[in-house]
C-alpha atoms as a PDB file:
ATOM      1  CA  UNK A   1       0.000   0.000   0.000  1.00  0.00           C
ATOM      2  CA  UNK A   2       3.113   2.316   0.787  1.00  0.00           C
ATOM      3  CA  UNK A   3       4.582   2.010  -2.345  1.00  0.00           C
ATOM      4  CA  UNK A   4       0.890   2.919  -4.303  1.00  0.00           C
ATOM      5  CA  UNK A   5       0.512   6.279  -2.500  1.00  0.00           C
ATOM      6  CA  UNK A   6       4.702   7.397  -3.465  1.00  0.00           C
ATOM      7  CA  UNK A   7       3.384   6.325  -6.928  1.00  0.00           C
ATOM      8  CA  UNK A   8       0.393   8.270  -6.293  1.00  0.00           C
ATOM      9  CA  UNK A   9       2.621  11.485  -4.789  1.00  0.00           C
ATOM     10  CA  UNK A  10       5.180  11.007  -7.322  1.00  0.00           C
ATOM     11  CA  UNK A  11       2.605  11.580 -10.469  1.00  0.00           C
ATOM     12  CA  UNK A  12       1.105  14.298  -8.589  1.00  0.00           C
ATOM     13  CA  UNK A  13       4.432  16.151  -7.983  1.00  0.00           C
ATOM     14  CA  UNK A  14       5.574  15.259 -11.308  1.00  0.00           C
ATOM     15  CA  UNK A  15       2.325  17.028 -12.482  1.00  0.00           C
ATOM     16  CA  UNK A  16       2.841  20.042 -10.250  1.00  0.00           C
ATOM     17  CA  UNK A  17       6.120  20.559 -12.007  1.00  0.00           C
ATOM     18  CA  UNK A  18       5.228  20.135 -15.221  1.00  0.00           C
ATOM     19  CA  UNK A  19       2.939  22.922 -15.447  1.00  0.00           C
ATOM     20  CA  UNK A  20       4.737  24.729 -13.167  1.00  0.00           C
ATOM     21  CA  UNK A  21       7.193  24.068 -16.249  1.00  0.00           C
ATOM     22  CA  UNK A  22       4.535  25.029 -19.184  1.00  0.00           C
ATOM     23  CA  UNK A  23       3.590  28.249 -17.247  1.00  0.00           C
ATOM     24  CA  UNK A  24       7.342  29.327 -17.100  1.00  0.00           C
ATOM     25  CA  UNK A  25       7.777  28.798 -20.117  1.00  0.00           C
ATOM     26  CA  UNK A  26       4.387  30.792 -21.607  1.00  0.00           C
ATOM     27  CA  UNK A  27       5.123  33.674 -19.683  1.00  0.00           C
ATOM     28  CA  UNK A  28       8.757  34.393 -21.053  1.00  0.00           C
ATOM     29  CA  UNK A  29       8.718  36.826 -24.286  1.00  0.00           C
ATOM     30  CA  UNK A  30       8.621  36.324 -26.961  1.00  0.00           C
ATOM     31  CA  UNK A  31      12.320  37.724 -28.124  1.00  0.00           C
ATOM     32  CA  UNK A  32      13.665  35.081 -25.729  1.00  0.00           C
ATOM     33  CA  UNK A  33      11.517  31.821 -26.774  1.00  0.00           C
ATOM     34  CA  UNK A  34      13.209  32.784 -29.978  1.00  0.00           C
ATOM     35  CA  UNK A  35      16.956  33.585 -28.858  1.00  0.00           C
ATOM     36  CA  UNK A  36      16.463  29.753 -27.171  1.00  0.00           C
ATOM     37  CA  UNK A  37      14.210  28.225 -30.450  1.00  0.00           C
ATOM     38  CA  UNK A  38      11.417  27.554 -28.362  1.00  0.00           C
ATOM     39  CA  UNK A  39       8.209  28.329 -30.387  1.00  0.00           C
ATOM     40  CA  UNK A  40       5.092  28.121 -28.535  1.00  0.00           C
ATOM     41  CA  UNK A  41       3.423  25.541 -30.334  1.00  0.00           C
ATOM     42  CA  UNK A  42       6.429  23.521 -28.464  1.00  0.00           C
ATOM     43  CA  UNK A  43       6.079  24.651 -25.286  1.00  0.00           C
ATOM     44  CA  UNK A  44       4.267  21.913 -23.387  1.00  0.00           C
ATOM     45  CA  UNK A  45       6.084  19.132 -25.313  1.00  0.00           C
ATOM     46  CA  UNK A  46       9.518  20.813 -24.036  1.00  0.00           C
ATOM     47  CA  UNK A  47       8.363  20.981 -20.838  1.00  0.00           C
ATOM     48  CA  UNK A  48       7.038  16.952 -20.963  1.00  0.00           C
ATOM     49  CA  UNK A  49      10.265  16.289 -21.910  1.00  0.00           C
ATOM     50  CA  UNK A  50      11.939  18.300 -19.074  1.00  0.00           C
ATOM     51  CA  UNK A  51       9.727  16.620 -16.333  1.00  0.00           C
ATOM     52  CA  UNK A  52       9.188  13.241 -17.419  1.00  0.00           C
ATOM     53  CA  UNK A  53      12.563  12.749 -19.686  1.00  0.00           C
ATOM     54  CA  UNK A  54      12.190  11.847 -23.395  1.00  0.00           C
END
């Protein structure tokens, strides 16, 4: 039962960081998504990849 609920706190954490990851990401401008080739469209697979590796 123990190691369920780390599954269970792991996804949720893992969750928390991801769009803690996509909102970061949204919010920078425009200029800079550029400068580092990040095009919106992209942003929530880069930050997928970032949380939960590739």
């Amino acid at each position: 039962m123990k190691a369920f609920l780390n599954r269970i706190v792991t996804a949720i954490r893992k969750r928390a960081a991801y769009e803690h990851t996509v909102a970061a990401l949204s919010r920078l401008p425009l200029d800079v998504k550029l400068d580092l080739d990040i095009y919106q469209g992209d942003v929530r697979a880069i930050a997928h990849r970032a949380v939960y590796g590739a």
